[in-house]
PDB file of N, CA and C in Angstrom:
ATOM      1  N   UNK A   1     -12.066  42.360  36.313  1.00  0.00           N
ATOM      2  CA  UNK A   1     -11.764  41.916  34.982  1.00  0.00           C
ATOM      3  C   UNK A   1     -11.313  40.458  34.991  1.00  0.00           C
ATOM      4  N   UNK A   2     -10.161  40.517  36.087  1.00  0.00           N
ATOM      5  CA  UNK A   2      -9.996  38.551  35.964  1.00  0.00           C
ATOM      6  C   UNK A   2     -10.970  38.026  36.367  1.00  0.00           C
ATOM      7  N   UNK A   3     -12.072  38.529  37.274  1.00  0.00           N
ATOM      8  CA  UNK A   3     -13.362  37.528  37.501  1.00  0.00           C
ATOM      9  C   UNK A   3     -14.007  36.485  36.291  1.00  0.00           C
ATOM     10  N   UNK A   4     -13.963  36.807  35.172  1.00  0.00           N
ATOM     11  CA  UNK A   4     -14.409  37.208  34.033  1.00  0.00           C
ATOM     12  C   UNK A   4     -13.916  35.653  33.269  1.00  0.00           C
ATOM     13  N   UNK A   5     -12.968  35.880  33.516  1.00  0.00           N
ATOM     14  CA  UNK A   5     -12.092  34.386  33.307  1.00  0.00           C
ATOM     15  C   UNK A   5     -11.420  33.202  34.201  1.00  0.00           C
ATOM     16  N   UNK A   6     -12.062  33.027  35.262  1.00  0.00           N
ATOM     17  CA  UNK A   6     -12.069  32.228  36.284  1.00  0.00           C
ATOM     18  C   UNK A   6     -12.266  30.887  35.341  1.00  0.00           C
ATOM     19  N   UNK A   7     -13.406  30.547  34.544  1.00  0.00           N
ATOM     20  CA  UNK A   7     -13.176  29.428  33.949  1.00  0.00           C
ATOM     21  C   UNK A   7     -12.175  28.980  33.276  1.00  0.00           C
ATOM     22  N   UNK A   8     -11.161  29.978  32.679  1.00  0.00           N
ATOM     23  CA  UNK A   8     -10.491  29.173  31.996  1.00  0.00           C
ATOM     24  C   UNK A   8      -8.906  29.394  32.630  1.00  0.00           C
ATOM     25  N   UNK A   9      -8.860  28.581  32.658  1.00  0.00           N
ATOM     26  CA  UNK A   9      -7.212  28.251  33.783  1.00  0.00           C
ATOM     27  C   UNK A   9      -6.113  28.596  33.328  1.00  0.00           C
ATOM     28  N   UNK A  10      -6.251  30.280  33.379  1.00  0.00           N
ATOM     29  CA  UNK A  10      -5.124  30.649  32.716  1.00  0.00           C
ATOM     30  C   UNK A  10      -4.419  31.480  34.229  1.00  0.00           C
ATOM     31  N   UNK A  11      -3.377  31.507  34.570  1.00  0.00           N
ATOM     32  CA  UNK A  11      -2.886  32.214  35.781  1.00  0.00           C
ATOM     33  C   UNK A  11      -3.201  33.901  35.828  1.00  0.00           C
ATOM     34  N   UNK A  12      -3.204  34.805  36.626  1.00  0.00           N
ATOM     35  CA  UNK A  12      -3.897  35.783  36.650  1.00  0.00           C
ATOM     36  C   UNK A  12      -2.595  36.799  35.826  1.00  0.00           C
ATOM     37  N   UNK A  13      -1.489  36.339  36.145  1.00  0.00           N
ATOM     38  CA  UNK A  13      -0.210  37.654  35.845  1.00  0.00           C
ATOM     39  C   UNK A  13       0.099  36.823  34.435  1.00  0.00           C
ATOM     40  N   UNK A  14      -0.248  35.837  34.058  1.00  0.00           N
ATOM     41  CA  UNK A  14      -0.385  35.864  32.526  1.00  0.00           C
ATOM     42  C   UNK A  14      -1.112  36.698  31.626  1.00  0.00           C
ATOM     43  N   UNK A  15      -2.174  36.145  32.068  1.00  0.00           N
ATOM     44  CA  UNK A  15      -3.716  36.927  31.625  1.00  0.00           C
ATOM     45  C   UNK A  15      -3.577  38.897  31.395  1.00  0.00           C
ATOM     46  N   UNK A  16      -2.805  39.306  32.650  1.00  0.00           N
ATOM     47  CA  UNK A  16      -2.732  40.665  32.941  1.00  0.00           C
ATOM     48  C   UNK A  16      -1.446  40.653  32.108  1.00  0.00           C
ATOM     49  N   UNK A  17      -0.192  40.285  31.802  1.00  0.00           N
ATOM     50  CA  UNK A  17       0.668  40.770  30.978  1.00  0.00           C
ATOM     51  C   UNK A  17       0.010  40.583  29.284  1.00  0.00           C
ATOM     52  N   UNK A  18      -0.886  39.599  28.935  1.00  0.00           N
ATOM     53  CA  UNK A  18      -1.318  39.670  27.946  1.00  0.00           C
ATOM     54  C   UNK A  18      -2.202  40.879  27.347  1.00  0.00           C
ATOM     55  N   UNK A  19      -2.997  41.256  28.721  1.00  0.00           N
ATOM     56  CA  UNK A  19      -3.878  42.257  28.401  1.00  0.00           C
ATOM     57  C   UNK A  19      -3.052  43.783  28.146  1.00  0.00           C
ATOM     58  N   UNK A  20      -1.599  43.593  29.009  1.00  0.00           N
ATOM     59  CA  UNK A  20      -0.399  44.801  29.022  1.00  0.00           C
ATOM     60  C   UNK A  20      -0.248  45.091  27.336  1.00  0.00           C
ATOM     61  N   UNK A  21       0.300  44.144  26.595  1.00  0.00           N
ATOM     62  CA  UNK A  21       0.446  44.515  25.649  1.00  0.00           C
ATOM     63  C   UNK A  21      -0.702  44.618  24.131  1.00  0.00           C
ATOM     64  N   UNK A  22      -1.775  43.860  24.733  1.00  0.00           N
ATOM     65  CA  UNK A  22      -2.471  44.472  23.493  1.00  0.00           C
ATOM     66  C   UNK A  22      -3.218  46.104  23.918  1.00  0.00           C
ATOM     67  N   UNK A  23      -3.289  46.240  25.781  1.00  0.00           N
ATOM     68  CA  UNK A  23      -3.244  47.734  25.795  1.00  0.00           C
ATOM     69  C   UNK A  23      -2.537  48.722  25.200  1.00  0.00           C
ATOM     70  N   UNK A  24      -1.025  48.235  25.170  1.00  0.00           N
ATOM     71  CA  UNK A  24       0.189  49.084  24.795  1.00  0.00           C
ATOM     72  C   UNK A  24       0.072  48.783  22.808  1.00  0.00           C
ATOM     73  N   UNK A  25      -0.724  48.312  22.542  1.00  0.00           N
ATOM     74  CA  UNK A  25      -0.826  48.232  20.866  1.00  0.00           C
ATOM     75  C   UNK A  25      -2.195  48.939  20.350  1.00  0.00           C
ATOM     76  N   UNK A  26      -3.035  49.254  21.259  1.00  0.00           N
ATOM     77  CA  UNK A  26      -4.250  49.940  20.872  1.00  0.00           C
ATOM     78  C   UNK A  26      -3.729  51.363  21.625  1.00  0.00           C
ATOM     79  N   UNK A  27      -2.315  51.625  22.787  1.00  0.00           N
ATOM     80  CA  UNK A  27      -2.508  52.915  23.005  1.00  0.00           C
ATOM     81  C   UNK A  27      -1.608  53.893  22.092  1.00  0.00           C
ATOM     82  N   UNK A  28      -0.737  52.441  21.225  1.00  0.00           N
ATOM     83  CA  UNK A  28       0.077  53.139  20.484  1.00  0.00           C
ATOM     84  C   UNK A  28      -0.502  53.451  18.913  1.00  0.00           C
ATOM     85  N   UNK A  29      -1.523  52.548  18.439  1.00  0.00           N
ATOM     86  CA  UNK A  29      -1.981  52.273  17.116  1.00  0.00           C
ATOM     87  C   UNK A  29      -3.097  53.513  17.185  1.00  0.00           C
ATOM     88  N   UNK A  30      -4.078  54.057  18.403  1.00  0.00           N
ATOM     89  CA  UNK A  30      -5.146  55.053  18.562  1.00  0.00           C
ATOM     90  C   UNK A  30      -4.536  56.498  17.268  1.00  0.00           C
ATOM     91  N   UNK A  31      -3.115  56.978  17.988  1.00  0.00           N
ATOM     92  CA  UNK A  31      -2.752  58.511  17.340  1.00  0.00           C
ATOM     93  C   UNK A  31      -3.348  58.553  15.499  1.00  0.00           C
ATOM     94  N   UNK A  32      -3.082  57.160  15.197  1.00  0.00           N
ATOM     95  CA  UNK A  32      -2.746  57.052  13.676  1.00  0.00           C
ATOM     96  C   UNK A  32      -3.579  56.745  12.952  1.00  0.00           C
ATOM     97  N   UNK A  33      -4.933  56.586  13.885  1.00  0.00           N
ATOM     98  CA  UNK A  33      -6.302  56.164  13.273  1.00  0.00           C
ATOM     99  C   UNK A  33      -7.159  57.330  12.527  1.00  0.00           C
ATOM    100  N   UNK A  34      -7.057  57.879  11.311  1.00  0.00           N
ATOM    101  CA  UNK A  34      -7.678  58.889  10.806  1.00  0.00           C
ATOM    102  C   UNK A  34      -9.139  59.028  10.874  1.00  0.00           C
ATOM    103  N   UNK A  35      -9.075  59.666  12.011  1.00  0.00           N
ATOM    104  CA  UNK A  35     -10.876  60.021  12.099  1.00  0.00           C
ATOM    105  C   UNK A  35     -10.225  61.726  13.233  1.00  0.00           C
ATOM    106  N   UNK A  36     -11.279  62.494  12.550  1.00  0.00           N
ATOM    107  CA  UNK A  36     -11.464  63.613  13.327  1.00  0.00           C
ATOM    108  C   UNK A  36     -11.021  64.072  14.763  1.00  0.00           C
ATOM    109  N   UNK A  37     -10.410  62.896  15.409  1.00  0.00           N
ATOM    110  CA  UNK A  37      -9.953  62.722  16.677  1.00  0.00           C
ATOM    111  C   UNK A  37     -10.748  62.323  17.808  1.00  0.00           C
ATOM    112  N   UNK A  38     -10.273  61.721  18.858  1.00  0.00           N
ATOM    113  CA  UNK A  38     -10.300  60.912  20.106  1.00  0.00           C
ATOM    114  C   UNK A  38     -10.633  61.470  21.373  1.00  0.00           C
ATOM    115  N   UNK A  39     -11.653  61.074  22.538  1.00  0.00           N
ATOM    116  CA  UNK A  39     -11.395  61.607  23.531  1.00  0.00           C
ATOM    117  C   UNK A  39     -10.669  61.862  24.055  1.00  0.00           C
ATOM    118  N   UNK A  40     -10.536  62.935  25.119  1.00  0.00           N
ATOM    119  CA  UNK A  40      -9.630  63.019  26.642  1.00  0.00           C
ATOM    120  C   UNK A  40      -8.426  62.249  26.173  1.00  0.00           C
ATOM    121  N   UNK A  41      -7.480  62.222  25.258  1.00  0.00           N
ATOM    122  CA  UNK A  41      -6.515  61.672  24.382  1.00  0.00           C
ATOM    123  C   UNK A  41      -6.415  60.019  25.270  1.00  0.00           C
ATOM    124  N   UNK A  42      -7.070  59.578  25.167  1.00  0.00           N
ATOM    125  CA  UNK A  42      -7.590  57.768  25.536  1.00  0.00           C
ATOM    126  C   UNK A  42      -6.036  57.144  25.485  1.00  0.00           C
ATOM    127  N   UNK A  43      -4.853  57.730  23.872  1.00  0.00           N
ATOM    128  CA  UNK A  43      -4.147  56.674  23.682  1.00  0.00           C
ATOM    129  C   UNK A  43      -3.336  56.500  25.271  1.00  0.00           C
ATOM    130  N   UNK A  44      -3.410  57.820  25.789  1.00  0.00           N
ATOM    131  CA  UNK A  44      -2.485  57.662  27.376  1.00  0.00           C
ATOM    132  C   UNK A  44      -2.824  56.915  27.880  1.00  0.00           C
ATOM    133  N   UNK A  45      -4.645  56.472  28.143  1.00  0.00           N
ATOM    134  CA  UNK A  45      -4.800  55.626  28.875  1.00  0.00           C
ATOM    135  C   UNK A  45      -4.805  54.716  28.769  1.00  0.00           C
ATOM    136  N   UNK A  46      -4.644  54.239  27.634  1.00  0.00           N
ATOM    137  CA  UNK A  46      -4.395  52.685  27.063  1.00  0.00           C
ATOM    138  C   UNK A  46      -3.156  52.451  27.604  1.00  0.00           C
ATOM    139  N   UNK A  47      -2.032  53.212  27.480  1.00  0.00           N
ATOM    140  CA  UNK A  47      -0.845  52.927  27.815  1.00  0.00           C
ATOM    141  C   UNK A  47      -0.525  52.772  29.083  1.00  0.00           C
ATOM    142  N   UNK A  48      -1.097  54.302  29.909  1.00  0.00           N
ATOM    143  CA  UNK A  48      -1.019  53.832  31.228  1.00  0.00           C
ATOM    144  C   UNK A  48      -1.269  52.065  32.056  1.00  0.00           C
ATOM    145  N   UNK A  49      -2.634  51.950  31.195  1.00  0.00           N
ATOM    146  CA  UNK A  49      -3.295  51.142  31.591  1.00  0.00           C
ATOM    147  C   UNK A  49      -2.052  49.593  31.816  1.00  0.00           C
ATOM    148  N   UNK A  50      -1.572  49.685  30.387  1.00  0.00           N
ATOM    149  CA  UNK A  50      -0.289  48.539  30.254  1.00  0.00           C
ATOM    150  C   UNK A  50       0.708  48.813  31.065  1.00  0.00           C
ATOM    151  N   UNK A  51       0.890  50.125  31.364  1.00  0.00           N
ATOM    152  CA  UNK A  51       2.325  49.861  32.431  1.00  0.00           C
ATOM    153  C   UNK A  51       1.334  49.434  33.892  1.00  0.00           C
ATOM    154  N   UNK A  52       0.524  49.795  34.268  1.00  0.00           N
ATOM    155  CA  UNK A  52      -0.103  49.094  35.343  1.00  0.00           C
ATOM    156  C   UNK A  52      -0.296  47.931  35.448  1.00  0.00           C
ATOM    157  N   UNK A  53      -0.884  47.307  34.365  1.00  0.00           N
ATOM    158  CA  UNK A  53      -0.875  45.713  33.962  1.00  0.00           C
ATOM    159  C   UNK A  53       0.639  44.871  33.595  1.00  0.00           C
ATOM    160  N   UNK A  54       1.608  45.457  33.695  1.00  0.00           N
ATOM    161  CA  UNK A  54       2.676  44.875  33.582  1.00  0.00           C
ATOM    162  C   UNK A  54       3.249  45.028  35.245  1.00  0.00           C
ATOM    163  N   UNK A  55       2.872  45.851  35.668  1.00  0.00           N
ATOM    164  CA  UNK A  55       3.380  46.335  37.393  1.00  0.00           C
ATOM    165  C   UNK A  55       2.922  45.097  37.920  1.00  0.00           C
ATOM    166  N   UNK A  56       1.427  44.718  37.908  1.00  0.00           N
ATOM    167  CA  UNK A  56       0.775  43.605  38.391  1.00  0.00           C
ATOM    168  C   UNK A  56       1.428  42.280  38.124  1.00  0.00           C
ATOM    169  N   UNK A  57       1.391  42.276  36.934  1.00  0.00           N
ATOM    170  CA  UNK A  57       2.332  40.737  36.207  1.00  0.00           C
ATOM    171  C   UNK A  57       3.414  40.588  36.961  1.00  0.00           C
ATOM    172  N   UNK A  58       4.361  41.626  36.958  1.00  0.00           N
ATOM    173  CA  UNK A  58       5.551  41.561  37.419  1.00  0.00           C
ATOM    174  C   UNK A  58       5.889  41.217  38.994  1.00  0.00           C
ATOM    175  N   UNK A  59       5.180  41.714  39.598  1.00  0.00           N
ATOM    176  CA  UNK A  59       4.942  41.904  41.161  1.00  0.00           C
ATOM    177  C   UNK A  59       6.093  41.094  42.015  1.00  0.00           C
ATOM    178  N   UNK A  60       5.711  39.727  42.012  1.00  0.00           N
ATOM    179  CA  UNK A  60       6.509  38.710  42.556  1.00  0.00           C
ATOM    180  C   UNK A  60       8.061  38.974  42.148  1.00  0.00           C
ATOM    181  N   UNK A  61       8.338  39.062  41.022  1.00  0.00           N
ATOM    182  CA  UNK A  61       9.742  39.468  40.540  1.00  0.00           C
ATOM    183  C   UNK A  61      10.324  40.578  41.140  1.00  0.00           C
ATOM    184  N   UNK A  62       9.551  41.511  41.189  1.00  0.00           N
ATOM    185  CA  UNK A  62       9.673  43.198  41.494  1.00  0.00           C
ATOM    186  C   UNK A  62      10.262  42.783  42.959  1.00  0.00           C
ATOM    187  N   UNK A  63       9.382  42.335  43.721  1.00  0.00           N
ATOM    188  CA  UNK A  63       9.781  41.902  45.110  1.00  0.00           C
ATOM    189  C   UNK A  63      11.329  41.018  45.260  1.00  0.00           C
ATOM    190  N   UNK A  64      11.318  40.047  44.555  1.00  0.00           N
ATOM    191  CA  UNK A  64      12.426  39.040  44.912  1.00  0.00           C
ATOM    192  C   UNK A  64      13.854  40.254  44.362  1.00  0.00           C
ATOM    193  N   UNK A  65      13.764  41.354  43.731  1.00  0.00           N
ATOM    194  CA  UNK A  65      14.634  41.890  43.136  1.00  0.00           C
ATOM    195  C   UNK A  65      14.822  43.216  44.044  1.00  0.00           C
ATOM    196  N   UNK A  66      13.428  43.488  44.940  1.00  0.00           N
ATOM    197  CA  UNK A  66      13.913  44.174  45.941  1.00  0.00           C
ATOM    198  C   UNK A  66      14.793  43.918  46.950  1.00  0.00           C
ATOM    199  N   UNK A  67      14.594  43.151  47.567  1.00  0.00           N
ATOM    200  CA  UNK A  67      15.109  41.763  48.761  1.00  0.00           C
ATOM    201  C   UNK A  67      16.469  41.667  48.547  1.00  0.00           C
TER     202      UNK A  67
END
């Protein structure tokens, strides 16, 4: 996925915390969308998806706070 944006010079754990929260706004906004309902309930994986993408962002911090 960051391959994708190599041109534009944005740092990678930016890019991935940005993508964290508009995951965490499509996994929270999915329940409330009135249509007949959703796959394999997706909104989890949207969400999951953001706490993974925030794990990544975070990384370097995570570490210096282990230490």
């Amino acid at each position: 996925m960051f391959q994708l944006f190599k041109k534009i010079h944005v740092n990678d754990r930016i890019l991935a915390a940005g993508f964290a929260v508009i995951s965490f706004v499509i996994g929270f906004l999915i329940p409330y969308i009135e249509t007949p309902g959703y796959p394999w309930c997706i909104d989890i994986s949207f969400v999951a998806l953001g706490f993974v993408l925030l794990g990544y962002a975070g990384k370097d911090l995570f570490r210096k706070l282990s230490d």
